[in-house]
C-alpha atoms as a PDB file:
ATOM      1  CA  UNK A   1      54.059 -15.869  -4.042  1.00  0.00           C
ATOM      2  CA  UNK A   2      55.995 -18.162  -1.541  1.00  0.00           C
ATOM      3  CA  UNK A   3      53.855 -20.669   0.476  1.00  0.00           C
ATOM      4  CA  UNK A   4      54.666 -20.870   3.808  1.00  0.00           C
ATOM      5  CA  UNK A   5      53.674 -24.062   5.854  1.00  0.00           C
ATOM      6  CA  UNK A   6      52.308 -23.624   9.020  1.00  0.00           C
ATOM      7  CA  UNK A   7      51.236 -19.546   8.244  1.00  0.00           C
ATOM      8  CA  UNK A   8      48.113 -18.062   9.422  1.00  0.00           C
ATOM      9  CA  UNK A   9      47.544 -14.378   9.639  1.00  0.00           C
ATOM     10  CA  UNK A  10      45.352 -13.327  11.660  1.00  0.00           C
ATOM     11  CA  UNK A  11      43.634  -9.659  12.930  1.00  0.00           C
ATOM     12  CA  UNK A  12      45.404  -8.869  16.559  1.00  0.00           C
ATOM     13  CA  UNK A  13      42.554  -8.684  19.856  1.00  0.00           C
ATOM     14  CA  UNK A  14      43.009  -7.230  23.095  1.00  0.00           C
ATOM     15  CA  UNK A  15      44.723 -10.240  23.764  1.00  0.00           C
ATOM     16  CA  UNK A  16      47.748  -9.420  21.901  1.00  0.00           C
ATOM     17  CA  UNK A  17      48.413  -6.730  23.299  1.00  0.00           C
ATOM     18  CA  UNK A  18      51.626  -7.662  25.519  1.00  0.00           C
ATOM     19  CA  UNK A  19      52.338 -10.313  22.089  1.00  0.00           C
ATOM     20  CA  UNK A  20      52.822  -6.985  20.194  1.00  0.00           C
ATOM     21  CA  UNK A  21      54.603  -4.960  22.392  1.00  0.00           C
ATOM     22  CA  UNK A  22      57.249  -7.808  22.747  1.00  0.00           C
ATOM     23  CA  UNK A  23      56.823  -8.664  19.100  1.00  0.00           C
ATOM     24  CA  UNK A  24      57.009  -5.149  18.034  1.00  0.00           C
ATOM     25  CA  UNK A  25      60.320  -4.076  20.148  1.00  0.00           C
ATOM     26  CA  UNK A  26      61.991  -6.929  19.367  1.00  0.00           C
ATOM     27  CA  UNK A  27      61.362  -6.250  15.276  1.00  0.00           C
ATOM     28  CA  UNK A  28      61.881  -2.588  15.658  1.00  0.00           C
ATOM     29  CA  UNK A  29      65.194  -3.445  17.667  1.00  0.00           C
ATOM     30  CA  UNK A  30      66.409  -6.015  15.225  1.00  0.00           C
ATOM     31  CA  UNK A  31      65.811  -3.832  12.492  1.00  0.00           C
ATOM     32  CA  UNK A  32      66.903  -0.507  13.592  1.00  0.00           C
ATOM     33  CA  UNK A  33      69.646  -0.780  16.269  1.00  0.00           C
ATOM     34  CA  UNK A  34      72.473  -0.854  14.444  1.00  0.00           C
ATOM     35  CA  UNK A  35      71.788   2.405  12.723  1.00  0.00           C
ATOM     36  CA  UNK A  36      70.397   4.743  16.009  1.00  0.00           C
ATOM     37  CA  UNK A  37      71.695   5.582  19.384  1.00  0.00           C
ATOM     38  CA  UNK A  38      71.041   3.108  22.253  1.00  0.00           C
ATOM     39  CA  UNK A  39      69.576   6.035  23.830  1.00  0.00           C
ATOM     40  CA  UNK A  40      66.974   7.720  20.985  1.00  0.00           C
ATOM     41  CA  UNK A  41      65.848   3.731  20.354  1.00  0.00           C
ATOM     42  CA  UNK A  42      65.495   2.899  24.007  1.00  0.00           C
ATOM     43  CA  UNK A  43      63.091   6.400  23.630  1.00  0.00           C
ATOM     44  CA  UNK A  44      61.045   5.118  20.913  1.00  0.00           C
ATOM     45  CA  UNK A  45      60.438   1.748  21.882  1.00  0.00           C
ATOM     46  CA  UNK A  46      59.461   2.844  25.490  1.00  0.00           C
ATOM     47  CA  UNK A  47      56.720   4.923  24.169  1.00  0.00           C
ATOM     48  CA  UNK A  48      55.340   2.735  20.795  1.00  0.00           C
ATOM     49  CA  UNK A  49      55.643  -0.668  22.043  1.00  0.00           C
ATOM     50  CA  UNK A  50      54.500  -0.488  25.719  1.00  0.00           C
ATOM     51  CA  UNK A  51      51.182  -2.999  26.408  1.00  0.00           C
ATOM     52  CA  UNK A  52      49.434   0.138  26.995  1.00  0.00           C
ATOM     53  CA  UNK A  53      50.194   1.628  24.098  1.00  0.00           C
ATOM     54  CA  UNK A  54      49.642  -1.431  22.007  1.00  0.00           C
ATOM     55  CA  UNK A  55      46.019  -2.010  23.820  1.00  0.00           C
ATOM     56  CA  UNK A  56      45.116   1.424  22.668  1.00  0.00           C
ATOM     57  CA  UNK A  57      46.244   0.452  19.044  1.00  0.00           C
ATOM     58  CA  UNK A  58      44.077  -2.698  19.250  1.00  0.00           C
ATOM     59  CA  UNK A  59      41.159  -0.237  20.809  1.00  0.00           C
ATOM     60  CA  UNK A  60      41.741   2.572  18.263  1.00  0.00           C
ATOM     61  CA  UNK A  61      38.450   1.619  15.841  1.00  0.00           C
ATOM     62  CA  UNK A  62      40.410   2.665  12.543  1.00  0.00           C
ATOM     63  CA  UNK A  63      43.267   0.496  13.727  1.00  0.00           C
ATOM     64  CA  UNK A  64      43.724  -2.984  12.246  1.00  0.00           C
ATOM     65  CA  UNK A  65      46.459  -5.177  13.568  1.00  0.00           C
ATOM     66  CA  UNK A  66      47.463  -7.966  11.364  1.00  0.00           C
ATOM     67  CA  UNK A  67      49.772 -11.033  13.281  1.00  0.00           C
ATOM     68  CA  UNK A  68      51.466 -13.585  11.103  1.00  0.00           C
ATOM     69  CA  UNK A  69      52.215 -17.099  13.053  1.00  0.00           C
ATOM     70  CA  UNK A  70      54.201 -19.995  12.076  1.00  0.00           C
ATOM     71  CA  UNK A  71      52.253 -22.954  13.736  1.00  0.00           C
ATOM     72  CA  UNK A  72      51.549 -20.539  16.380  1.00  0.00           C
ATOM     73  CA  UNK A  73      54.506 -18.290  16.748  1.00  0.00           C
ATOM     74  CA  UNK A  74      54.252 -14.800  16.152  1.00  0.00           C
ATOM     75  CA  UNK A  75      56.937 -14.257  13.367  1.00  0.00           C
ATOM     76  CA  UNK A  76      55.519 -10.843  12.038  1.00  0.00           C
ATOM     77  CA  UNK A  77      52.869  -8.182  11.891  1.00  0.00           C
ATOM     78  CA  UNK A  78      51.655  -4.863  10.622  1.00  0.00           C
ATOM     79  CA  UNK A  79      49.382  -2.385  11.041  1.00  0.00           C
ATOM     80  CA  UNK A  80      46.867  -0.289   9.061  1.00  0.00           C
ATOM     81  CA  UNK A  81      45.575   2.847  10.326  1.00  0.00           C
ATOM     82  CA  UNK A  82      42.409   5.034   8.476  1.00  0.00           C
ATOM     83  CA  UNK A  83      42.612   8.610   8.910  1.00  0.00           C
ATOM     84  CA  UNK A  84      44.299  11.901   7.493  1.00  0.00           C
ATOM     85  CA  UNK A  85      46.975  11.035   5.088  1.00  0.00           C
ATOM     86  CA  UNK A  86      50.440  12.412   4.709  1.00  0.00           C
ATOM     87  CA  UNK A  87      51.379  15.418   2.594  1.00  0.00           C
ATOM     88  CA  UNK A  88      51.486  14.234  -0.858  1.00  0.00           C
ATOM     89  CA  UNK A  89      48.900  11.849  -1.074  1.00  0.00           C
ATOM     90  CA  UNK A  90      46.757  12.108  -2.760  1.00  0.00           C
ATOM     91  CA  UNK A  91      45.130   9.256  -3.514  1.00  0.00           C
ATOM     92  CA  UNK A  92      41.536   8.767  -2.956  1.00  0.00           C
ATOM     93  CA  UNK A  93      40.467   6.963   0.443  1.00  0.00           C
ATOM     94  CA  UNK A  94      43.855   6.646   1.575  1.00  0.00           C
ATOM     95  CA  UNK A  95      45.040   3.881   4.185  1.00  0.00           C
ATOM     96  CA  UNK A  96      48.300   4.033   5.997  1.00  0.00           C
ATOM     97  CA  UNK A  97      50.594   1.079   6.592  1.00  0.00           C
ATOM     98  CA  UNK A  98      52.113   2.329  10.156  1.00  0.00           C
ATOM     99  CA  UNK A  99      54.041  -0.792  10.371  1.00  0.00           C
ATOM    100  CA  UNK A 100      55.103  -4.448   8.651  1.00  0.00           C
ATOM    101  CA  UNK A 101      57.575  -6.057  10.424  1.00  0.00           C
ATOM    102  CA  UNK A 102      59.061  -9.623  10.297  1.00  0.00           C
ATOM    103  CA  UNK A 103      61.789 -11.260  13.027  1.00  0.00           C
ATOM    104  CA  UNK A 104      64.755 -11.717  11.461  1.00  0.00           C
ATOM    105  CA  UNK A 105      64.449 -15.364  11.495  1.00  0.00           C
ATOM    106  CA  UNK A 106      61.853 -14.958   8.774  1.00  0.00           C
ATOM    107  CA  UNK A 107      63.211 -12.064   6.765  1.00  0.00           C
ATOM    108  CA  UNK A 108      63.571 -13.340   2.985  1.00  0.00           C
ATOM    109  CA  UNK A 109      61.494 -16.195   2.820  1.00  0.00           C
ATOM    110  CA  UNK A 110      58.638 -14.348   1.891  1.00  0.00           C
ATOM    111  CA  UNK A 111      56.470 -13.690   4.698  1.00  0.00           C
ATOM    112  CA  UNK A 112      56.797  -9.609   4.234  1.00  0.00           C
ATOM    113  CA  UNK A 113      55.299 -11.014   0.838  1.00  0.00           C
ATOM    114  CA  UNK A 114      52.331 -12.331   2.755  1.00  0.00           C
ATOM    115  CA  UNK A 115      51.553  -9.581   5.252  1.00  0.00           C
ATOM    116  CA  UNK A 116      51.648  -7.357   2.273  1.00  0.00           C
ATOM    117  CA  UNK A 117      48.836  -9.212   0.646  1.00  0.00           C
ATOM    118  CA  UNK A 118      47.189  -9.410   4.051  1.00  0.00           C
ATOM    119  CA  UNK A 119      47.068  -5.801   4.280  1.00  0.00           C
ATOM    120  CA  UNK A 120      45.992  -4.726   0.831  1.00  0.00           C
ATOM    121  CA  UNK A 121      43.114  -7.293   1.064  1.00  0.00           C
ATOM    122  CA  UNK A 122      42.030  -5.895   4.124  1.00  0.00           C
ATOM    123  CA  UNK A 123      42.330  -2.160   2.825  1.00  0.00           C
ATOM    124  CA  UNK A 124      40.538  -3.620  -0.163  1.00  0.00           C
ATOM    125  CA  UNK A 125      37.863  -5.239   2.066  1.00  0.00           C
ATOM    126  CA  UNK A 126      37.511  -1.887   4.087  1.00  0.00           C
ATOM    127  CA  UNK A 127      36.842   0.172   1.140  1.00  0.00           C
ATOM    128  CA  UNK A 128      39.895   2.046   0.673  1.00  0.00           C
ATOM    129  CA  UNK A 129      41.426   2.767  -2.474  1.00  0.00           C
ATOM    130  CA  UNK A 130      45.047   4.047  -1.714  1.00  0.00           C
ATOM    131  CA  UNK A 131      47.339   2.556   1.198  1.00  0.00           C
ATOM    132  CA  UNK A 132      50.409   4.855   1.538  1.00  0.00           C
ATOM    133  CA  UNK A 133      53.227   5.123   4.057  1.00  0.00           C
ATOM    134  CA  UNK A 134      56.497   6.450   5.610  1.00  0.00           C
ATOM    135  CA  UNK A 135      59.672   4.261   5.232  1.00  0.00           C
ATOM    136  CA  UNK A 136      63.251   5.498   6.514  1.00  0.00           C
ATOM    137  CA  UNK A 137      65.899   7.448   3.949  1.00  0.00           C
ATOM    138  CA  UNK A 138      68.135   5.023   4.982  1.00  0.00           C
ATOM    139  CA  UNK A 139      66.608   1.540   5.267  1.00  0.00           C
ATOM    140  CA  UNK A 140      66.882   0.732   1.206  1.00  0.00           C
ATOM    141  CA  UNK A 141      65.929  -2.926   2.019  1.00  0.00           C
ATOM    142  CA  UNK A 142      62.572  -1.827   2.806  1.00  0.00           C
ATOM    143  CA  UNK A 143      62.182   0.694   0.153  1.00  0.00           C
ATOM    144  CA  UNK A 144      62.974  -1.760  -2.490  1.00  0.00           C
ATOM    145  CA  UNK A 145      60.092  -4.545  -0.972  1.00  0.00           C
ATOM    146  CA  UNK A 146      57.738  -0.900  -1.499  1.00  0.00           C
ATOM    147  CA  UNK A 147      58.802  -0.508  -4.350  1.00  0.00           C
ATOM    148  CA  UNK A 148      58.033  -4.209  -6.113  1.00  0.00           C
ATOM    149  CA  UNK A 149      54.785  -3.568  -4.278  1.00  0.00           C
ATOM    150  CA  UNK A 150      54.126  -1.019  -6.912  1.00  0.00           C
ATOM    151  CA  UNK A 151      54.560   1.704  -4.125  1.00  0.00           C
ATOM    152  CA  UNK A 152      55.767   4.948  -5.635  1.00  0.00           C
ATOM    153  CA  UNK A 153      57.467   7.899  -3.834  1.00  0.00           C
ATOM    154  CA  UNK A 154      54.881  10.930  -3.291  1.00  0.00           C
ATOM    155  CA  UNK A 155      56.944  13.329  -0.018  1.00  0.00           C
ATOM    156  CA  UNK A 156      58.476  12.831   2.688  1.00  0.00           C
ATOM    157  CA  UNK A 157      57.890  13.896   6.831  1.00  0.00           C
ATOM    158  CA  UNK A 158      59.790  13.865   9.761  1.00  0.00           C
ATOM    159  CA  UNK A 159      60.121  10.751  11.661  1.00  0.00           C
ATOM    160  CA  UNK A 160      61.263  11.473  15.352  1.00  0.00           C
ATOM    161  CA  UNK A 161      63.048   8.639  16.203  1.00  0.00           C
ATOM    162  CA  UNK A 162      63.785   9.517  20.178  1.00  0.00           C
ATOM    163  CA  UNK A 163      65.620  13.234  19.698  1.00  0.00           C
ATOM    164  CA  UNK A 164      67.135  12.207  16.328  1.00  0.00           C
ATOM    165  CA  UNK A 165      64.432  14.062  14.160  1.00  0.00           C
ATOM    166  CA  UNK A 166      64.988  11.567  10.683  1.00  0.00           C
ATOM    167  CA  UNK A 167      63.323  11.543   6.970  1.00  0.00           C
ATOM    168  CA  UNK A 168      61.082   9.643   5.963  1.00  0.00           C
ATOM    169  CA  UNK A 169      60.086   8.856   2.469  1.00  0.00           C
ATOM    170  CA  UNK A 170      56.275   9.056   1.712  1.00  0.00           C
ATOM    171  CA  UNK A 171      55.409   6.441  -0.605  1.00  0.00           C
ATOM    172  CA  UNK A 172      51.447   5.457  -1.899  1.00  0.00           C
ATOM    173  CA  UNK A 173      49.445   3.326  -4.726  1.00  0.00           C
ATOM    174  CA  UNK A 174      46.107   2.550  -5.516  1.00  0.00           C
ATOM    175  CA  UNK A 175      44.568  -0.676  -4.697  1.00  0.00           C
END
């Protein structure tokens, strides 16, 4: 696995919470605006990435917030959430990864790489024994990172993105 100088990741506080709504609109945005409406993005992010929103994530007690810095600038982050699992897992003790995002400056250089190890050591840590989640039809860049991650395709849900309703691919593996 790449070695990053400089990287720490580290679990988000309250304190974060106005580092991940900026952190988390501007990843979203960068990795999602060419392919939606102004409008049904605009929707999203004004609801998911608000600090109010992003407090209650830090709050939520089966929330984990993960935020990677490069000698102290947030570059990425991600989120696991505990709870009821998608259709088609099945999996036993499942843990969702709602989010893994990385700024564009860092995509390739292997800090998705790291959060992903991040995450299924603290899934690990936690007890869980599946982490599963929903990735866009059409965003084949990420599916393909799931996929060397051993993730395999188990259903798919609905993903509404503003009022543009889209498919997401459910995807799971054991730890």
């Amino acid at each position: 696995m790449t070695q990053i100088p400089g990287l720490t990741i580290r679990r988000g506080t309250l304190d974060d919470a106005a580092l991940l709504s900026e952190l988390g609109a501007r990843t979203f945005s960068e990795t999602f605006a060419a392919d939606n409406t102004p409008e049904d993005l605009a929707a999203y992010m004004a609801t998911s990435f608000n600090v109010t929103q992003q407090t209650a994530e830090l709050e939520d007690p089966f929330s984990t917030l993960l935020i990677a810095e490069i000698d102290g600038h947030a570059a990425g982050y991600a989120r696991l959430l505990a709870g009821k699992p998608a259709e088609g897992v099945e999996g036993a003790n499942p843990v969702e990864l709602v989010r893994l995002y990385v700024s564009r400056d860092w995509l390739g250089r292997g800090l998705g790489e790291q959060l992903m190890r991040a995450c299924i050591d603290e899934a690990r840590r936690a007890g869980h024994e599946t982490i599963w989640l929903g990735v866009w039809e059409r965003n084949a860049r990420a599916q393909a990172f799931y996929r060397k991650w051993n993730f395999r395709e188990v259903g798919e849900h609905i993903f509404p993105l503003g009022s543009d309703l889209q498919r997401d691919i459910v995807m799971e593996r054991s730890l």
